[in-house]
C-alpha atoms as a PDB file:
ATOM      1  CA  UNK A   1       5.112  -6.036 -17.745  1.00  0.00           C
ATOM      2  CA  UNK A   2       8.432  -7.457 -17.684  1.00  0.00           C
ATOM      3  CA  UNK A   3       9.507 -10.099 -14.486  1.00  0.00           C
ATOM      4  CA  UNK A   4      12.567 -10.968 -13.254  1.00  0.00           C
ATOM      5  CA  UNK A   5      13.880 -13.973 -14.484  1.00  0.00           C
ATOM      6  CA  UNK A   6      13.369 -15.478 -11.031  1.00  0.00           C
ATOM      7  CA  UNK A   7      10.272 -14.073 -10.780  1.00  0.00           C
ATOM      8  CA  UNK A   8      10.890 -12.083  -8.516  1.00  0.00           C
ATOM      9  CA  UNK A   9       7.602 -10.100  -8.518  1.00  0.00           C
ATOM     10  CA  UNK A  10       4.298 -11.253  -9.587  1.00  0.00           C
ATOM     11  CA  UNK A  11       1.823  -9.126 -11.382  1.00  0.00           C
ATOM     12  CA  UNK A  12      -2.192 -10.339 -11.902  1.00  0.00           C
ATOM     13  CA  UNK A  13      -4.886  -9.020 -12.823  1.00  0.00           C
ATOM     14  CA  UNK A  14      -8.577 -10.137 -12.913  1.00  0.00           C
ATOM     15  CA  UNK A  15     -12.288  -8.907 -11.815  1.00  0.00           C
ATOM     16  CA  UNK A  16     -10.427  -5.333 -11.879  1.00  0.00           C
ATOM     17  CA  UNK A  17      -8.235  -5.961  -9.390  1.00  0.00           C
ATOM     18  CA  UNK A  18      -4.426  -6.116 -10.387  1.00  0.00           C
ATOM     19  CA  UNK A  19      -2.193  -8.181  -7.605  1.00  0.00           C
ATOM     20  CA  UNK A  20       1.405  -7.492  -7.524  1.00  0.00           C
ATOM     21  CA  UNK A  21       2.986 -10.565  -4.996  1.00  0.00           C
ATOM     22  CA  UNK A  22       6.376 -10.132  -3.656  1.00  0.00           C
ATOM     23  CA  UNK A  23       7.570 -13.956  -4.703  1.00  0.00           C
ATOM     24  CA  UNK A  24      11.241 -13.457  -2.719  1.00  0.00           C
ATOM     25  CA  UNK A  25       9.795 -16.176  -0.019  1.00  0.00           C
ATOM     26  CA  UNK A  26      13.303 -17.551   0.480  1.00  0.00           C
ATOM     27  CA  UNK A  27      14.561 -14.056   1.174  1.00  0.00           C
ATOM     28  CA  UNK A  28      11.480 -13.207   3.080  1.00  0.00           C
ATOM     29  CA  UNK A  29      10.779 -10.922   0.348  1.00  0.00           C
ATOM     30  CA  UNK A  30      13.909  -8.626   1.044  1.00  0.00           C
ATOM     31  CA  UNK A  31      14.207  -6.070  -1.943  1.00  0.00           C
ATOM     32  CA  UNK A  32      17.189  -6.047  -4.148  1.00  0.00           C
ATOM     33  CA  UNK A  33      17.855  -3.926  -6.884  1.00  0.00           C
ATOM     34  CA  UNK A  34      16.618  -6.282  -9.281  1.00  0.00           C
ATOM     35  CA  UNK A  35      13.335  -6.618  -7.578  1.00  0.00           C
ATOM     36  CA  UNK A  36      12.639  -3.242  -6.398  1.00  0.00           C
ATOM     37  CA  UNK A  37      12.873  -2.041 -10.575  1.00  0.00           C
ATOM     38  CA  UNK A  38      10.342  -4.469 -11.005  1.00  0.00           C
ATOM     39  CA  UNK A  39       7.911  -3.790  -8.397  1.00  0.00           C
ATOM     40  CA  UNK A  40       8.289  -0.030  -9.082  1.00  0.00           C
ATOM     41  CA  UNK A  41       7.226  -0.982 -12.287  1.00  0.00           C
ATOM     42  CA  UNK A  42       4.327  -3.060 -11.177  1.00  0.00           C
ATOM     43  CA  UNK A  43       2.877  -0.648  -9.254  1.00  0.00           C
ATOM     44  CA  UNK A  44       3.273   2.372 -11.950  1.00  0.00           C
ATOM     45  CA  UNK A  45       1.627   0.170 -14.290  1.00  0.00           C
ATOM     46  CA  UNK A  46      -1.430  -0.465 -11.876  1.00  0.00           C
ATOM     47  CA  UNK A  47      -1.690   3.208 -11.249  1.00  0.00           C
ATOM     48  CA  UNK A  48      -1.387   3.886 -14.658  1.00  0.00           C
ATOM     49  CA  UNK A  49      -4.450   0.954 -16.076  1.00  0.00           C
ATOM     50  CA  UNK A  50      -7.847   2.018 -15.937  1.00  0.00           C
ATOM     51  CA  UNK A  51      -9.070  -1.461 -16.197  1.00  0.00           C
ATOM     52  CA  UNK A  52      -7.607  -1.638 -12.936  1.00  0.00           C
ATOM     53  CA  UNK A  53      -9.932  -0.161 -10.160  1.00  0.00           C
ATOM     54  CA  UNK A  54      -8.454  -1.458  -6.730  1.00  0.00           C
ATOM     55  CA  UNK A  55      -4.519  -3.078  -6.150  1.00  0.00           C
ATOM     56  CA  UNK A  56      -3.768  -5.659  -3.767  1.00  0.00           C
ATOM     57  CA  UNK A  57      -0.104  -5.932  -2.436  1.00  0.00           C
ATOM     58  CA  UNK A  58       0.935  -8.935  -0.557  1.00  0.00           C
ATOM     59  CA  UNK A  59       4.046 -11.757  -0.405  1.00  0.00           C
ATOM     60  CA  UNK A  60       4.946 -15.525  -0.698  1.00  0.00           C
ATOM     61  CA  UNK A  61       6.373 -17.028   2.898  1.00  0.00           C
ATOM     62  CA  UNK A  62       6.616 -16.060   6.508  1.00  0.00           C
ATOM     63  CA  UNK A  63       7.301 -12.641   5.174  1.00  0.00           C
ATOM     64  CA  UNK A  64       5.746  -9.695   3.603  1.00  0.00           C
ATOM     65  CA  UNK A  65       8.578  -7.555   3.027  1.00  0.00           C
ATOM     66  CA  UNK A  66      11.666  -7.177   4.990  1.00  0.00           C
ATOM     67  CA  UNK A  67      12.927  -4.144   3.214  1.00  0.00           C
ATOM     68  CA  UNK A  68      16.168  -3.722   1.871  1.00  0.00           C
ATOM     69  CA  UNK A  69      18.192  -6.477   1.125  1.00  0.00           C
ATOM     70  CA  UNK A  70      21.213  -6.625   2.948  1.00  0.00           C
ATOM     71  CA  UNK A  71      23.278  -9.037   1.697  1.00  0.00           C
ATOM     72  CA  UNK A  72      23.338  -7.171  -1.291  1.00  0.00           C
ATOM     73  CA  UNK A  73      23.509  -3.992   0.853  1.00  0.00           C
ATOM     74  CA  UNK A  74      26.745  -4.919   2.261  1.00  0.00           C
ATOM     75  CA  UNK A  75      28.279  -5.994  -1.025  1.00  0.00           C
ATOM     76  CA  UNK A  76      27.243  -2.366  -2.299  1.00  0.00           C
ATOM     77  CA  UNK A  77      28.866  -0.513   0.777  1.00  0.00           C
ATOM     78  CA  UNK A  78      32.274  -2.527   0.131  1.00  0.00           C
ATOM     79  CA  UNK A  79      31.927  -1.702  -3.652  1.00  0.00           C
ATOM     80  CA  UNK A  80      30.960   2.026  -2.175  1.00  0.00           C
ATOM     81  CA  UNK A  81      28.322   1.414  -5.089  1.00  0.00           C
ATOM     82  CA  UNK A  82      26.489   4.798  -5.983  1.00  0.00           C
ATOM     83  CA  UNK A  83      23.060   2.725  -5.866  1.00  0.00           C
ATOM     84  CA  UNK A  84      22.957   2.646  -2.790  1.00  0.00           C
ATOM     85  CA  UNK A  85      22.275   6.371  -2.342  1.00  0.00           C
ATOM     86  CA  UNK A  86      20.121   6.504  -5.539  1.00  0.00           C
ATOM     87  CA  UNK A  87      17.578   3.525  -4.968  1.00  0.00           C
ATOM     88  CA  UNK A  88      15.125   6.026  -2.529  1.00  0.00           C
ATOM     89  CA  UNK A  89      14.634   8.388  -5.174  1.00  0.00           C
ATOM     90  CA  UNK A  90      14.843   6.134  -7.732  1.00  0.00           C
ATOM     91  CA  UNK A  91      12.688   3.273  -6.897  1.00  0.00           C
ATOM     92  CA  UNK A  92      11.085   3.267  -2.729  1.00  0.00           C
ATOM     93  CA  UNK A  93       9.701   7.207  -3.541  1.00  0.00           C
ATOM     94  CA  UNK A  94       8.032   6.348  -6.541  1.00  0.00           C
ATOM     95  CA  UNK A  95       6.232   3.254  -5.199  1.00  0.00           C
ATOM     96  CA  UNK A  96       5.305   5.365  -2.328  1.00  0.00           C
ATOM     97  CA  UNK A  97       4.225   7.804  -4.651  1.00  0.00           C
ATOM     98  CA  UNK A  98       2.271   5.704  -6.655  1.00  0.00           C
ATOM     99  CA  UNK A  99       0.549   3.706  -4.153  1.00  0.00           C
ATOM    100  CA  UNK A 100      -0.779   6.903  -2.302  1.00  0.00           C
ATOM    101  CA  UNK A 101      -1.826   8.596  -5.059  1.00  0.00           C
ATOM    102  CA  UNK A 102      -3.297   6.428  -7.796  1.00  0.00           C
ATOM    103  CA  UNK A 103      -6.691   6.859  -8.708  1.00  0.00           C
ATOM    104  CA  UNK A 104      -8.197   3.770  -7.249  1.00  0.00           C
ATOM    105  CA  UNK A 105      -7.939   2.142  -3.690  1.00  0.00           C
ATOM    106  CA  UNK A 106      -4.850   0.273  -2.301  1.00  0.00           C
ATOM    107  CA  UNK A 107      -5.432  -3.273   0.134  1.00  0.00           C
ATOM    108  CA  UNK A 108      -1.981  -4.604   1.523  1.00  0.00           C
ATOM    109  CA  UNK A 109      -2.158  -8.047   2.880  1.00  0.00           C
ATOM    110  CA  UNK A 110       0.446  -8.855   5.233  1.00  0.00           C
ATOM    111  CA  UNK A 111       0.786 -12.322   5.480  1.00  0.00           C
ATOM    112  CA  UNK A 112       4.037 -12.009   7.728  1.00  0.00           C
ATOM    113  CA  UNK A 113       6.511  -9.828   9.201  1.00  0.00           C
ATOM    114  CA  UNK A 114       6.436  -5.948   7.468  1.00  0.00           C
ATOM    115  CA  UNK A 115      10.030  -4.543   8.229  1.00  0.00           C
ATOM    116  CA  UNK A 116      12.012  -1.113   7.259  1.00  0.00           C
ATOM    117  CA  UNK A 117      10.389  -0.403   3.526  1.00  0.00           C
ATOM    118  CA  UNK A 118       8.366  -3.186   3.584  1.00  0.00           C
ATOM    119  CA  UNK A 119       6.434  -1.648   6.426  1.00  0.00           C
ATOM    120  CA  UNK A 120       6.098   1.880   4.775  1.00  0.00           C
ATOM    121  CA  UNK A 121       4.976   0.193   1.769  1.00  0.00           C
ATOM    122  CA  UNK A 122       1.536  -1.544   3.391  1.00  0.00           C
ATOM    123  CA  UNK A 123       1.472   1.644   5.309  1.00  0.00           C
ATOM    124  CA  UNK A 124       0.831   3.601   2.081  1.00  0.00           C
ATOM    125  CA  UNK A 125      -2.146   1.463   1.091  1.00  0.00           C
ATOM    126  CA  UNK A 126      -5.872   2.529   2.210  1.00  0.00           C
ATOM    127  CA  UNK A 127      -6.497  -0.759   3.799  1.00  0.00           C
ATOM    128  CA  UNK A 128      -4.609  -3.407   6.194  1.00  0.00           C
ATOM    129  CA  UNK A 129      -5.119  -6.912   6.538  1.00  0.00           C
ATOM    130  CA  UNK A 130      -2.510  -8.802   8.598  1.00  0.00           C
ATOM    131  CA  UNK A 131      -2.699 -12.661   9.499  1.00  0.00           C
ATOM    132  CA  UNK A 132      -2.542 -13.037  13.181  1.00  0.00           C
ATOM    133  CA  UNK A 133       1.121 -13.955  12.856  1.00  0.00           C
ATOM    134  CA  UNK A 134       1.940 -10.907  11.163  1.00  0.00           C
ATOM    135  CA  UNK A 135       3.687  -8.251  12.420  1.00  0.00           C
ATOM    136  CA  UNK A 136       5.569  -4.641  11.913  1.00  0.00           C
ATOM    137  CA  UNK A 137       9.074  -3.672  12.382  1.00  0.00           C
ATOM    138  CA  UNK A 138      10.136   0.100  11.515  1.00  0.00           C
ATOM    139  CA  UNK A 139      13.965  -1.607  11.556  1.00  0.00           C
ATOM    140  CA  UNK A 140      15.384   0.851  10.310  1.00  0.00           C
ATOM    141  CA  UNK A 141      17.415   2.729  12.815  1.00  0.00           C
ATOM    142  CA  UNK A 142      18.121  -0.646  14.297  1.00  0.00           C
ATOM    143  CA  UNK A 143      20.966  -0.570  11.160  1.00  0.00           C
ATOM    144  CA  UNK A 144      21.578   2.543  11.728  1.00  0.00           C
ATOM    145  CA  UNK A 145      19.606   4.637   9.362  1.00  0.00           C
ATOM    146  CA  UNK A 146      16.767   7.169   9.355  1.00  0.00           C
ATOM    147  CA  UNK A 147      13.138   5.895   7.741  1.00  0.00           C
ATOM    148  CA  UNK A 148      12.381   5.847   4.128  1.00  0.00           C
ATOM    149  CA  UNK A 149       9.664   5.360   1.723  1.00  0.00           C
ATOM    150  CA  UNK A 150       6.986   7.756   3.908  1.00  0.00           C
ATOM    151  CA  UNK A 151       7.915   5.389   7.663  1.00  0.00           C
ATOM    152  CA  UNK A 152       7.799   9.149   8.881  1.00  0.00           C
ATOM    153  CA  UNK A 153       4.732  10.420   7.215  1.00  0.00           C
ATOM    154  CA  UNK A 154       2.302   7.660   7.381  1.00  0.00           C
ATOM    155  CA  UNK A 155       3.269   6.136  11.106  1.00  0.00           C
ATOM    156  CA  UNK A 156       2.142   9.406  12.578  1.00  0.00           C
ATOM    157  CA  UNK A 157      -0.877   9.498  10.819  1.00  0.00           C
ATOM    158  CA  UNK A 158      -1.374   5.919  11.730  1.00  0.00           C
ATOM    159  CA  UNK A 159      -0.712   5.529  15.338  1.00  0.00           C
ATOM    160  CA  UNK A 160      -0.266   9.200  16.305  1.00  0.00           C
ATOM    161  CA  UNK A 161       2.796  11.278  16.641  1.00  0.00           C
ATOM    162  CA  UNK A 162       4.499  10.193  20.405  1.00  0.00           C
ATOM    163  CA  UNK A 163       3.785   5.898  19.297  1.00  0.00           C
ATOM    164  CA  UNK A 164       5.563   6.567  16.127  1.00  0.00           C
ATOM    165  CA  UNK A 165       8.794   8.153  17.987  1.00  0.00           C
ATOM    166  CA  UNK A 166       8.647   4.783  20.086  1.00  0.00           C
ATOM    167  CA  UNK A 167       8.343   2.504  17.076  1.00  0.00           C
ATOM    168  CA  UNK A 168      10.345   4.687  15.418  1.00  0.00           C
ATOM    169  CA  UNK A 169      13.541   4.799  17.575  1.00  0.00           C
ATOM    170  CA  UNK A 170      13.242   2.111  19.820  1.00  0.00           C
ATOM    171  CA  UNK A 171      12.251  -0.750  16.858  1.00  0.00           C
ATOM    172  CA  UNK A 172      10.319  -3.841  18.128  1.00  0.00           C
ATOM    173  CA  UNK A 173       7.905  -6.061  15.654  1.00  0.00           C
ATOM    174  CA  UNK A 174       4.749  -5.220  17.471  1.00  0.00           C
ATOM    175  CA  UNK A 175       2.212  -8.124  17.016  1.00  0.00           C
ATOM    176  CA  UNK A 176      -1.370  -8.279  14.716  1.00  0.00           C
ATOM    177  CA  UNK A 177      -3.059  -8.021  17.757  1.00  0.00           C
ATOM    178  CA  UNK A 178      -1.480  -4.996  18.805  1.00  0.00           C
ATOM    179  CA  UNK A 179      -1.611  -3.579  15.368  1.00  0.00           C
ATOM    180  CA  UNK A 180      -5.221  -3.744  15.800  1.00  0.00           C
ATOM    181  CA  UNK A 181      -5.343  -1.980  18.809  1.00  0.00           C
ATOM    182  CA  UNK A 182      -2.676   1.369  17.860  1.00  0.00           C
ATOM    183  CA  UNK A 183      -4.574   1.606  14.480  1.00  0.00           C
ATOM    184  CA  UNK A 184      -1.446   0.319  11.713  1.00  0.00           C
ATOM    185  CA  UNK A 185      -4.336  -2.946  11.069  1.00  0.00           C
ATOM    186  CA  UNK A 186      -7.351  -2.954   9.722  1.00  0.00           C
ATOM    187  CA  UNK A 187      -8.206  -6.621  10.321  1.00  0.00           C
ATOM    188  CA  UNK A 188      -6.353  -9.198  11.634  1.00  0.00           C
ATOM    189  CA  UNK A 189      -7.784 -12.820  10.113  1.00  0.00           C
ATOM    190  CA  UNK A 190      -6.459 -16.279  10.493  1.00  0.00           C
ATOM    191  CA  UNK A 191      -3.593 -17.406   8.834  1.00  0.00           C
ATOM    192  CA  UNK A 192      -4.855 -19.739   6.489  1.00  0.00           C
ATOM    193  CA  UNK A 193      -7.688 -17.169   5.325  1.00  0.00           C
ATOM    194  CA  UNK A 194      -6.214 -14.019   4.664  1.00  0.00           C
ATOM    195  CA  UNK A 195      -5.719 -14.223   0.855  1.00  0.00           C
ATOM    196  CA  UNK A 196      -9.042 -15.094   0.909  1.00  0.00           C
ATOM    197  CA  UNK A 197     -10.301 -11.978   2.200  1.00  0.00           C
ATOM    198  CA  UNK A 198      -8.166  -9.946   0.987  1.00  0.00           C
ATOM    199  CA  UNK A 199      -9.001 -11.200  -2.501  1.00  0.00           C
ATOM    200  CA  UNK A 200     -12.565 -10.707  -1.633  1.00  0.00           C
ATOM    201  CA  UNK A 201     -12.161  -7.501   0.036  1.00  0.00           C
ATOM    202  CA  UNK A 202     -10.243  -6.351  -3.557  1.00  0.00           C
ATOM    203  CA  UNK A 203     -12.770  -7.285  -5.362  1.00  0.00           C
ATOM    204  CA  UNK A 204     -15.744  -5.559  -3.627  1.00  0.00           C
ATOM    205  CA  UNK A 205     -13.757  -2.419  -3.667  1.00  0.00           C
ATOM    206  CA  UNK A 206     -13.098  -3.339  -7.381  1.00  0.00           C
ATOM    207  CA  UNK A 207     -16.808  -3.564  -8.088  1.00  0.00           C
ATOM    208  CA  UNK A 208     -17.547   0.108  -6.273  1.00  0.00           C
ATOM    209  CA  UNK A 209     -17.692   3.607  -7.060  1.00  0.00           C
ATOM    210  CA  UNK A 210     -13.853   3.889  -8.153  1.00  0.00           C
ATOM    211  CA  UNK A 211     -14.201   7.901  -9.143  1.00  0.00           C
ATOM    212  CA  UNK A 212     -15.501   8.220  -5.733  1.00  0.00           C
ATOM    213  CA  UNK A 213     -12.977   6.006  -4.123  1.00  0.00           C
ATOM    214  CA  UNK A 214     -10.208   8.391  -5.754  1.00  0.00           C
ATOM    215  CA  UNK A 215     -11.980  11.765  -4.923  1.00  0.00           C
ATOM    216  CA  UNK A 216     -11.562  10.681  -1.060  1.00  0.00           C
ATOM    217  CA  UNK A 217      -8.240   9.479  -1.270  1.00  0.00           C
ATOM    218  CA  UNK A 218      -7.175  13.106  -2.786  1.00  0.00           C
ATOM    219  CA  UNK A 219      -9.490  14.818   0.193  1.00  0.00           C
ATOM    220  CA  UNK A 220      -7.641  13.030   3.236  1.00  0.00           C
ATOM    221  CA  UNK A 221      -4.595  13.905   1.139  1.00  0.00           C
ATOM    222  CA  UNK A 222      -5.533  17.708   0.581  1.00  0.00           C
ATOM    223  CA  UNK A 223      -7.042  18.236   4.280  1.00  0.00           C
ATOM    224  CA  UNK A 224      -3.745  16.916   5.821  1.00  0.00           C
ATOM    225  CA  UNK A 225      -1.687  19.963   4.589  1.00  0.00           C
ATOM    226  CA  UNK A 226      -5.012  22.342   4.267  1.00  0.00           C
ATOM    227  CA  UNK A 227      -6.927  24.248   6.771  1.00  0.00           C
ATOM    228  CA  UNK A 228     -10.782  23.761   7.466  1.00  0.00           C
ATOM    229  CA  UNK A 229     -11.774  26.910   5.035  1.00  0.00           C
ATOM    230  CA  UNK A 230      -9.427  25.455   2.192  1.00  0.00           C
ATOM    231  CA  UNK A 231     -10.504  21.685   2.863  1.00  0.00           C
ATOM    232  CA  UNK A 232     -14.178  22.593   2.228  1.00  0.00           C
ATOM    233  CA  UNK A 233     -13.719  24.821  -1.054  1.00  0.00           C
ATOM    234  CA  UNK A 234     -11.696  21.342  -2.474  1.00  0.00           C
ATOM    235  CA  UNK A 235     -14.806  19.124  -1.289  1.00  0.00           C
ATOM    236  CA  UNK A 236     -16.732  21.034  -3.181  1.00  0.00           C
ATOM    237  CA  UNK A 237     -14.591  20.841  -5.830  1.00  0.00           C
ATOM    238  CA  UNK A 238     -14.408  16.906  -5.577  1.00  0.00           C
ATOM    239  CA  UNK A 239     -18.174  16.638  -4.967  1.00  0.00           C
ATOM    240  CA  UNK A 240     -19.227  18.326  -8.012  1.00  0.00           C
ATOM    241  CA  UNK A 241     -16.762  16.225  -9.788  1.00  0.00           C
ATOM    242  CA  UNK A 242     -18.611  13.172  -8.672  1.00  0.00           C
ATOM    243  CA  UNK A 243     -21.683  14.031  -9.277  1.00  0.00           C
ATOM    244  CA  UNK A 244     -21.398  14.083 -12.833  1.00  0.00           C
ATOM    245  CA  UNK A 245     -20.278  10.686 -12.868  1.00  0.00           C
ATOM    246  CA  UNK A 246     -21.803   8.062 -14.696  1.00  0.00           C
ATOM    247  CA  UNK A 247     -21.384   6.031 -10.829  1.00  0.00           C
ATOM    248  CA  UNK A 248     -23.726   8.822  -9.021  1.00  0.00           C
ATOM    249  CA  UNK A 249     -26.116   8.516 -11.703  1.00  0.00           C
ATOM    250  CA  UNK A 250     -26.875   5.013 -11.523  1.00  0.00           C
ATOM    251  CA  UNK A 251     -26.451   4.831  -7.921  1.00  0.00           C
ATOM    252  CA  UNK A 252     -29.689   7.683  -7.679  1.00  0.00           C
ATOM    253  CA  UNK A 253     -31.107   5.267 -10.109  1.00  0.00           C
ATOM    254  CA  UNK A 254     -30.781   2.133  -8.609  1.00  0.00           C
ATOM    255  CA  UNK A 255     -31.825   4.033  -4.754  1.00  0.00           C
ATOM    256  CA  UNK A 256     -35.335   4.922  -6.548  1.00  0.00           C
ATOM    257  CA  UNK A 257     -35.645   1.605  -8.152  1.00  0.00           C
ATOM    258  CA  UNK A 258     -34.619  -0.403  -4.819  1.00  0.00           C
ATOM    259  CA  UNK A 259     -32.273  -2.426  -6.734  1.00  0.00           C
ATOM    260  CA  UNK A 260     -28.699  -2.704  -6.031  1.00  0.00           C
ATOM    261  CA  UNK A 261     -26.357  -0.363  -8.142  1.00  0.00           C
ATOM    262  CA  UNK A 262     -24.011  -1.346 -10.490  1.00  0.00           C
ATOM    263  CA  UNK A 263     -21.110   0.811 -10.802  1.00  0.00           C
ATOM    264  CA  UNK A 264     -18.577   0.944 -13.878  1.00  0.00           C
ATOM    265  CA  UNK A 265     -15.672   3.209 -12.239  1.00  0.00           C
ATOM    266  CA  UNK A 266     -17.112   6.030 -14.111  1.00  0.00           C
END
């Protein structure tokens, strides 16, 4: 994939898992035009790799994302620049697209503050690792403006639909700690280990049942829009999918056996 020339965005991959690092630390990972093209891009392309079988989204600094950069947002309104009512559909909905929907889990470690898009971003992945001096901001009516990139349809689904009006219109960075508590963390770690774990973490999830991993993701999906009768008929659906996986085989194998499976993604 193609970088910024100041790298704005930085895309791994290895042991299945493909990084993409915001690397905007003296901006505290605010997104400009320039870097939200490029992480769009990053993330279509790990959606789109079948050698990739789990992403991990973090950033450089004090920050993980601060959302929308607004020093070049105010340069925009003066210009009365058409980007500026383009960039949701053209670059935050497909990221939020992508990340919710690819075939393959999602891990977002927030090393720092999560503001505005930022926070909807680690909100669309499966899993949440902050540092304990991380934090999330919804921001965004504190500028004036309603939520974007799925702040309204993930915070509800997160924390529950009367905390999400609070966070919502009355925005506050609300600590790791409480994170924990409301349900928008999975983990909260030290500092100075969470790339650590959330390398590791990437990695086991790399090394599981990755068909499996992406029938469930499109179940939760499905059953959040779907009644009980319709939510069942698609589980079936999904479960005979997965059973004729080359995963489910070798995991029956390796039960009777009493060996530890080894899965391909298959």
């Amino acid at each position: 994939m193609t970088e910024t020339p100041q790298s704005s965005v930085r895309y791994e991959t290895g042991d299945g898992v493909a990084t993409i690092t915001l690397n905007r630390p003296d901006a505290m990972n605010a997104l400009d035009i320039a870097t939200k093209v490029v992480l769009r891009d990053a993330v279509l392309e790990a959606a789109g790799d079948d050698g990739v079988r789990c992403v991990l989204l973090t950033g450089t600094g004090r920050a993980f994302c601060v959302g929308q950069d607004l020093r070049e947002h105010v340069g925009l309104l003066k210009a009365r620049d058409e980007s500026l009512w383009t960039t949701v559909a053209e670059h935050f909905n497909p990221m939020a697209t992508a990340l919710a929907t690819m075939p393959k889990p999602v891990v977002a470690a927030v090393n720092g503050v999560a503001a505005g898009a930022g926070a909807s971003l680690a909100m669309a992945a499966d899993l949440r690792l902050l540092g304990e001096s991380a934090g999330f901001n919804m921001a965004f009516t504190g500028i004036a403006l309603s939520a974007d990139t799925g702040a309204t349809y993930w915070l509800p689904r997160l924390v529950g639909m009367p905390k999400a009006r609070e966070l919502l219109l009355m925005p506050r960075t609300v600590t790791a700690d409480e994170c924990l508590q409301i349900g928008l963390a999975t983990e909260v770690v030290a500092d100075d280990e969470l790339a650590a774990r959330a390398a590791s973490l990437a990695r086991t999830l790399a090394a599981g049942p990755t068909a499996a991993f992406a029938a469930v993701r499109r179940a939760l999906a499905y059953s959040a829009t779907h009644d009980l009768t319709e939510s069942l008929a698609h589980e079936a659906e999904l479960m005979s999918l997965t059973g004729g996986t080359a995963d489910h085989a070798e995991a029956v194998d390796a039960f009777l056996a009493k060996r530890p499976p080894v899965f391909t993604g298959h």
